[in-house]
Protein backbone atom coordinates (compact mmCIF):
# COMPACT_ATOMS: atom_id res chain seq x y z
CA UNK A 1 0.00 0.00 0.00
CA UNK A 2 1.60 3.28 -1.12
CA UNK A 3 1.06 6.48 1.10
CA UNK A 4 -2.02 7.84 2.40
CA UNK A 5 -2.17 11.33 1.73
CA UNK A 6 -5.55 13.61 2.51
CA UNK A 7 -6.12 17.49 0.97
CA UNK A 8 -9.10 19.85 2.18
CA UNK A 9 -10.76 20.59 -0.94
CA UNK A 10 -11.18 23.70 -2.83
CA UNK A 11 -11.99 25.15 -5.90
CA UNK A 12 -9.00 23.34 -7.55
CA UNK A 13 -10.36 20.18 -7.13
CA UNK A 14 -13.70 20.31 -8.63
CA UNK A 15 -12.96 18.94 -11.56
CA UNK A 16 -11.46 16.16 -10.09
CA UNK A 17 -14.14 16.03 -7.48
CA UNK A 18 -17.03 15.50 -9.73
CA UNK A 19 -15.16 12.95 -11.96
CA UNK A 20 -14.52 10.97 -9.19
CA UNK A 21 -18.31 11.14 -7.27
CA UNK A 22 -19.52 10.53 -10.99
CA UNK A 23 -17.60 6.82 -11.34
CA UNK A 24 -18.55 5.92 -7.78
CA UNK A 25 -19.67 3.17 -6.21
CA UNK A 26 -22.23 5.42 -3.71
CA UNK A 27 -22.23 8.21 -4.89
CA UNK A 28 -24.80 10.58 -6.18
CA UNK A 29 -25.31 13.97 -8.19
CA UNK A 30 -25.72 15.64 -4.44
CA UNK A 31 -22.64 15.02 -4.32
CA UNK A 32 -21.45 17.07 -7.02
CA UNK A 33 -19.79 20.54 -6.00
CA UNK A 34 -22.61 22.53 -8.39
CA UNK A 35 -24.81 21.10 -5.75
CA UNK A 36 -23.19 21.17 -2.69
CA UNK A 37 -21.94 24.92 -2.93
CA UNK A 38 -25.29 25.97 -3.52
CA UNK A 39 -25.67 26.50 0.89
CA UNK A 40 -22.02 27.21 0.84
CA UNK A 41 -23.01 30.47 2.79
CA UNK A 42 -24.69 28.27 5.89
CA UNK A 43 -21.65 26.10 6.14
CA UNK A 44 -18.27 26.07 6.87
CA UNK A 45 -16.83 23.66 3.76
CA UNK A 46 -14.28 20.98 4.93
CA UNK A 47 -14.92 18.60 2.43
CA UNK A 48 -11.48 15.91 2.13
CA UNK A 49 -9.59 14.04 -0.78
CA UNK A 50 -8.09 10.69 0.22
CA UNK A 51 -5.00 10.15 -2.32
CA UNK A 52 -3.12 6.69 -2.30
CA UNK A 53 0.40 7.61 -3.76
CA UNK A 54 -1.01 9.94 -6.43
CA UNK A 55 -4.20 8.22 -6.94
CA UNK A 56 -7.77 9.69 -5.63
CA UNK A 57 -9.19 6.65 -3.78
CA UNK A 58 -11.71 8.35 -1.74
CA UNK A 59 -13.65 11.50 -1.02
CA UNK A 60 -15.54 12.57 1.62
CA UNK A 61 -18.31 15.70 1.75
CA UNK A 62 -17.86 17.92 5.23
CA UNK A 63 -18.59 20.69 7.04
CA UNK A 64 -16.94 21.94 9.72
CA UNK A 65 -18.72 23.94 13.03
CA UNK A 66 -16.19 24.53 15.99
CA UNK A 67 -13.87 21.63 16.78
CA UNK A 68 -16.77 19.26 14.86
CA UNK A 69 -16.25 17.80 11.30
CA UNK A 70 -19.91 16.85 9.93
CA UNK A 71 -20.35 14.45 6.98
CA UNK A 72 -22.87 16.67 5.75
CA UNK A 73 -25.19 18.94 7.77
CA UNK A 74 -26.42 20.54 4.76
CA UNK A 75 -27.09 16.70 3.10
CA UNK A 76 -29.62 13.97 4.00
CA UNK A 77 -26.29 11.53 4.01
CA UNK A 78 -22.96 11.99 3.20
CA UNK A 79 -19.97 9.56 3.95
CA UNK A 80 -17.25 8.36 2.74
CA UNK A 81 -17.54 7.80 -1.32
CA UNK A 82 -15.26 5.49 -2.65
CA UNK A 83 -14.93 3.46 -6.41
CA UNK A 84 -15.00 0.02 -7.39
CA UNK A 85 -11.31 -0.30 -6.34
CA UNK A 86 -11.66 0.27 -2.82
CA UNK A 87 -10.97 -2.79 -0.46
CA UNK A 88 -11.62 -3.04 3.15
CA UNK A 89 -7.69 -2.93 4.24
CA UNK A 90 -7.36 0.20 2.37
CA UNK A 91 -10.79 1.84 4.34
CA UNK A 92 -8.80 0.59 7.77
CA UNK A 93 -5.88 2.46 6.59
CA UNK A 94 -8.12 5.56 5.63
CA UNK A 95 -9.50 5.51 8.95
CA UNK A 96 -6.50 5.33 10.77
CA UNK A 97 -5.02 8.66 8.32
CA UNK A 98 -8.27 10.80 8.42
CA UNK A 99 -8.09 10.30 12.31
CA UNK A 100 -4.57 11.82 12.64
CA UNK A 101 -5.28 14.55 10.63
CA UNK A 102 -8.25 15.30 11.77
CA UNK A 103 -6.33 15.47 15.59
CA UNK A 104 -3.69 17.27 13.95
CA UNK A 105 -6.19 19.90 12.57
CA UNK A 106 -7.63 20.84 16.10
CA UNK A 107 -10.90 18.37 15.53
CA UNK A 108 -12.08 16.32 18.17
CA UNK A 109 -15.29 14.88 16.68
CA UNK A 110 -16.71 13.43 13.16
CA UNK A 111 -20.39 13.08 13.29
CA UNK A 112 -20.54 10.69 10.17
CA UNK A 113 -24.27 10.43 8.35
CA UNK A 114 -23.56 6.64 6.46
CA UNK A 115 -24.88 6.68 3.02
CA UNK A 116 -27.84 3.92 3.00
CA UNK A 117 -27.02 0.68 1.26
CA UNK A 118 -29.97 1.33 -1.26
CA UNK A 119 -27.86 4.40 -2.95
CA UNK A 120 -24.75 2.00 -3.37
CA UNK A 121 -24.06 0.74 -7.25
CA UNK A 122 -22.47 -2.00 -5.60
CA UNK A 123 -21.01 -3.23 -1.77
CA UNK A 124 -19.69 -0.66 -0.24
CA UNK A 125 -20.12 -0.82 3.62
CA UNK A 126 -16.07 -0.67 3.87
CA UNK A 127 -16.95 2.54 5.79
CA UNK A 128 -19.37 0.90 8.80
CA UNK A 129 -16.92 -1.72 9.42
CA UNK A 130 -14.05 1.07 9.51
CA UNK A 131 -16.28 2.69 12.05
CA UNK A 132 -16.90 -0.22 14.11
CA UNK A 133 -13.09 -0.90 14.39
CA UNK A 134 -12.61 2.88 15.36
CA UNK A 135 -15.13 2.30 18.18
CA UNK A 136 -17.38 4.86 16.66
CA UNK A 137 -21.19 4.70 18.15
CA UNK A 138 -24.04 4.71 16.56
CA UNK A 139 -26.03 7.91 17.68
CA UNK A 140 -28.71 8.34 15.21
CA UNK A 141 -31.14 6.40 13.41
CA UNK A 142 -33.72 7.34 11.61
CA UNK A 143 -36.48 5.27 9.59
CA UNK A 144 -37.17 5.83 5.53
CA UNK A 145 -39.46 3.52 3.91
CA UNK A 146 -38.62 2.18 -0.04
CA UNK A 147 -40.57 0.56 -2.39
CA UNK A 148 -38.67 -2.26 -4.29
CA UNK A 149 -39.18 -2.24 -7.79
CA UNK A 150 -38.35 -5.21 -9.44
CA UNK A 151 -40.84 -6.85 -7.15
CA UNK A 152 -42.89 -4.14 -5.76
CA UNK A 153 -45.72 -4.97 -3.11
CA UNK A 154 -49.23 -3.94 -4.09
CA UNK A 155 -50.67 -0.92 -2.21
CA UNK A 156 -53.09 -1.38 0.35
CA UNK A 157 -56.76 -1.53 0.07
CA UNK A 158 -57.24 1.65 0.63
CA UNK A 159 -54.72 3.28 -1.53
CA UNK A 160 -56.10 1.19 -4.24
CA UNK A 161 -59.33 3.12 -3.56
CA UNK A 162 -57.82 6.13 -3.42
CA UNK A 163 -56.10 5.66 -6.78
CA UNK A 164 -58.67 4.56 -8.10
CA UNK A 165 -60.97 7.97 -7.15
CA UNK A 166 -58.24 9.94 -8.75
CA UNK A 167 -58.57 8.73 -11.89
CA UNK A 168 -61.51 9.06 -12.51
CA UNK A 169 -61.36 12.61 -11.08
CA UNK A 170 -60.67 14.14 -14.30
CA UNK A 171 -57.08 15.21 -13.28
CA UNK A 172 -54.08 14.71 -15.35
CA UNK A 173 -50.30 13.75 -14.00
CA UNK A 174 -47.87 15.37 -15.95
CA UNK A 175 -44.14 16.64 -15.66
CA UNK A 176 -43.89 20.82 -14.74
CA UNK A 177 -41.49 22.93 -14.60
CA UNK A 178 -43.03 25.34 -12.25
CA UNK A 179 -41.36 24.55 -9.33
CA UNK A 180 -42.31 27.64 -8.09
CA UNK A 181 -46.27 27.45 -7.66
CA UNK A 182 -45.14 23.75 -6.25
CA UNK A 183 -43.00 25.74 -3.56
CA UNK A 184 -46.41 27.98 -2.32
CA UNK A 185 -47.84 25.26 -2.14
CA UNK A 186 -45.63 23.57 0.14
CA UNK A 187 -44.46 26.51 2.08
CA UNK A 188 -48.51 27.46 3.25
CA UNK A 189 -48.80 23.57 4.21
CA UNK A 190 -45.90 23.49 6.03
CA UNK A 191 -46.51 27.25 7.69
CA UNK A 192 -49.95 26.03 8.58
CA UNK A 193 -49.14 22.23 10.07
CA UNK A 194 -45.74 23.04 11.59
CA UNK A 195 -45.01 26.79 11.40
CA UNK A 196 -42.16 26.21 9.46
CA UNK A 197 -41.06 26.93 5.79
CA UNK A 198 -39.48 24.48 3.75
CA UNK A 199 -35.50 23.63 3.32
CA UNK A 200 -35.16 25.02 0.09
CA UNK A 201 -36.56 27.86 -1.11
CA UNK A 202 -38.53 28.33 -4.45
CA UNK A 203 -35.62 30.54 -5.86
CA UNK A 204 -33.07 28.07 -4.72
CA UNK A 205 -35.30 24.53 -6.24
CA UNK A 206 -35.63 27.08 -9.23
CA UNK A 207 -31.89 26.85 -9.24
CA UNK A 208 -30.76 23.55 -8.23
CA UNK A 209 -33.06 21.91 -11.41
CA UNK A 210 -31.73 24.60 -13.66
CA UNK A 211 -28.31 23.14 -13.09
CA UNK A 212 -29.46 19.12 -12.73
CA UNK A 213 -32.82 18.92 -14.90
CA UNK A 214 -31.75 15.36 -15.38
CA UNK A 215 -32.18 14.49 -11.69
CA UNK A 216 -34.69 17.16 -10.19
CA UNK A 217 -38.00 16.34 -11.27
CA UNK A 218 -41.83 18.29 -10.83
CA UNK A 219 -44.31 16.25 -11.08
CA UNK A 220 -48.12 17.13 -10.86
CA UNK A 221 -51.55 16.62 -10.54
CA UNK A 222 -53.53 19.48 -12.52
CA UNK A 223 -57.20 20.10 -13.38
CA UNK A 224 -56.57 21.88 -17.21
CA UNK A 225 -54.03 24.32 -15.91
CA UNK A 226 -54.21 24.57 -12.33
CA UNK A 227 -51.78 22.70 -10.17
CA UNK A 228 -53.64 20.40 -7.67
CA UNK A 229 -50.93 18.61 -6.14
CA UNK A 230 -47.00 18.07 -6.96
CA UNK A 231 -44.26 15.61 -5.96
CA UNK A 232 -40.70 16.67 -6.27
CA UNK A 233 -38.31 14.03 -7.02
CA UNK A 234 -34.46 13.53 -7.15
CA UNK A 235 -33.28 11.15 -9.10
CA UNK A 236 -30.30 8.80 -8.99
CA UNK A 237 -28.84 5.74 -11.26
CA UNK A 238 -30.85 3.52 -9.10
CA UNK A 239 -33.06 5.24 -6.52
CA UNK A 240 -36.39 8.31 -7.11
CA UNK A 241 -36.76 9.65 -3.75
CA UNK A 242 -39.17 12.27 -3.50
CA UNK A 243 -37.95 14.74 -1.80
CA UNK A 244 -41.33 17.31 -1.43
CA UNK A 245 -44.92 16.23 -1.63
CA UNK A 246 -47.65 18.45 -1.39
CA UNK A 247 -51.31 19.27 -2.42
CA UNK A 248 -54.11 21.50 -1.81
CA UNK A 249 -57.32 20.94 0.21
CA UNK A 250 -58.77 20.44 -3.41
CA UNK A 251 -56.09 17.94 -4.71
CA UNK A 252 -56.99 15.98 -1.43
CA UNK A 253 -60.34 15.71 -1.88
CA UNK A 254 -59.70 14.36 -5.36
CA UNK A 255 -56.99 12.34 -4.22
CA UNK A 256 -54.55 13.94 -6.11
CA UNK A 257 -51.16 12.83 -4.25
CA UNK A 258 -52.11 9.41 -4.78
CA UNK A 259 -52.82 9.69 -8.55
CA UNK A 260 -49.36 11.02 -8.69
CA UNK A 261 -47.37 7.77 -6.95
CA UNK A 262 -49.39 5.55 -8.87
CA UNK A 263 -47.80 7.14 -11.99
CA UNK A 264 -44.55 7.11 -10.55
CA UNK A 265 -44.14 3.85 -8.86
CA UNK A 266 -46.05 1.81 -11.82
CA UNK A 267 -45.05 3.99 -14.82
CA UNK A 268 -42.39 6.60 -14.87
CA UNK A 269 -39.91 4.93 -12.35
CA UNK A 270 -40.89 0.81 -13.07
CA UNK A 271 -37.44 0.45 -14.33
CA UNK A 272 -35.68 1.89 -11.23
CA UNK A 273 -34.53 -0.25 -8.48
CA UNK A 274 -36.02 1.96 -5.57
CA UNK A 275 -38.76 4.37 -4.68
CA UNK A 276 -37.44 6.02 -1.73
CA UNK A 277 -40.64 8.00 0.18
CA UNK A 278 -37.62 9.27 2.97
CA UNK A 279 -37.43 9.44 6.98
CA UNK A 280 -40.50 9.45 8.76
CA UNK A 281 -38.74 10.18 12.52
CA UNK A 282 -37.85 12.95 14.76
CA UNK A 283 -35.87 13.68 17.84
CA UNK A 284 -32.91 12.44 16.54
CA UNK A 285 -35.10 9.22 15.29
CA UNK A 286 -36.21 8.85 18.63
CA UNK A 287 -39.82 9.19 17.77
CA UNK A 288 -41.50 7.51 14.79
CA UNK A 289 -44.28 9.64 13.25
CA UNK A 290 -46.61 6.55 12.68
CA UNK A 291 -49.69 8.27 10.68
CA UNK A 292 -46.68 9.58 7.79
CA UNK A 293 -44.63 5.75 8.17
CA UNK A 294 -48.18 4.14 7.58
CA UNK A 295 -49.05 5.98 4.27
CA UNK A 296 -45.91 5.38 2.79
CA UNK A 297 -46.61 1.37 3.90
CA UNK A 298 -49.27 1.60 2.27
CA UNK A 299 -47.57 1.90 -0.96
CA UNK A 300 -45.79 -1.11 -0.64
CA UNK A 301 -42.64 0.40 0.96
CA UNK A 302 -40.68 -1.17 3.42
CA UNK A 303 -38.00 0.23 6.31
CA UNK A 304 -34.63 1.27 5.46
CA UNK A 305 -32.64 2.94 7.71
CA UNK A 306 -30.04 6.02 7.65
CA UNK A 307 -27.20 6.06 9.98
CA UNK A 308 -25.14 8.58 11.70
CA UNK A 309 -21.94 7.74 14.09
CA UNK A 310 -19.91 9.85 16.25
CA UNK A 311 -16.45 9.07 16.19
CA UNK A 312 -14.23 11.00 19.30
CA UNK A 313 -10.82 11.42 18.07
């Protein structure tokens, strides 16, 4: 094994950066700088290059917040993402190097968020067993639930039903690109329910699927021209995982939501391997919000979970 060598990224390295995430194993387009840099004004960037010798073997998204490294805080997940040619002794090594620097660097924690097994191309839990070994401990765990494709479970009875009203409610599910009447919609649900607003910001979904239209997807439910009810969806090699849903009291009396996963679990996204509905817990995944968990259930997705360690130094 030649020398382990890590660099803090910056700008020169985004080339290199991308080119890597892009031939990954795990990886996926939020991992791409254009996306990541987008909040680059809420955090402090500390992302890290792993070099073998002169070979990139490894990089790792990061944010930094005191004497904390963060493996993302501004991204659902975000660990270590590696290629085809890592190998478990090499991880251990990795470990062992990010550790020292991190020490040397004036860091005393990593709060690492594991990427989930369903975004991997191929095996690539080198990382968890890295963490185990480095007596990391598991301080988070929170619940998504995933429909499997290739042999998807039917939806309930009920969601059947529901489906089936929303057909024949004389609503059509089509692709849109205006993410911002989606975003009102959200924002006043959200606002109302929670007193909240949502993560992003109309101007800033606006911009993200300007920059990846391939991967950030509107979809919605519309009677002629009106928008009912919209899902927004990022999309990966292998995974959709909706990342907003909304509607409005009128698209739930016509069960417009549901009209919209039909089309997307059973038509546009049949060929995928995943339909990834995200967490349904708060309090660090100490509580399990069981009326959101059950709907998603009910259309034939099952529990996956995301992971995040905390590794002392």
């Amino acid at each position: 094994m030649k020398e382990l060598k890590i660099v803090k990224y910056d700008l020169d390295y985004m080339r290199s950066w991308d080119e890597f995430v892009c031939g990954s194993k795990n990886g996926t387009f939020l991992f791409y700088r254009n996306y990541m840099d987008y909040h680059s004004d809420r955090f402090e960037d500390c992302s890290l290059l792993f070099y073998e010798g002169t070979k990139l073997v490894a990089v790792m998204p990061a944010n930094i917040d005191s004497c904390i490294l963060y493996s993302h805080r501004g991204l659902t997940f975000g660990g270590i993402i590696t290629d085809g040619g890592m190998r478990t002794p090499l991880m251990l090594a990795l470990f062992e190097t990010m550790k020292q620097y991190l020490q040397e660097h004036g860091i005393n924690k990593l709060i690492y968020k594991a990427i989930p097994h369903i975004y991997h191309s191929m095996p690539a839990d080198e990382d968890l067993y890295a963490l185990f070994r480095s007596n990391a401990q598991l301080m988070r765990r929170d619940i998504s639930s995933a429909a499997f494709l290739p042999e998807k479970m039917s939806f309930s009875k009920g969601r059947k039903w529901s489906v089936k009203k929303g057909k024949n409610s004389g609503l059509s599910v089509k692709s849109s690109l205006d993410f911002r009447t989606f975003m009102d919609i959200e924002s006043e649900i959200l606002m109302k329910k929670y007193s909240v607003k949502p993560i992003h910001s109309a101007e800033e979904m606006e911009l993200l699927a300007n920059k990846f239209p391939d991967n950030i997807k509107l979809f919605g439910a519309f009677r002629e021209d009106k928008m009912l009810a919209g899902v927004i969806v990022y999309e990966n090699r292998l995974i959709a995982h909706t990342q907003y849903i909304a509607t409005t009291d009128e698209g739930k009396e016509l069960f417009a939501t549901d009209l919209i996963i039909d089309h997307l679990i059973n038509v546009y996204y049949s060929t995928k391997k995943y339909f990834d509905f995200g967490i349904s817990t708060e309090q660090e995944g100490r509580y399990l919000n069981i009326g959101l968990v059950t709907q998603k259930e009910e259309y034939g997705a099952r529990a996956i979970v995301y992971d995040t360690y905390a590794l002392e130094m």
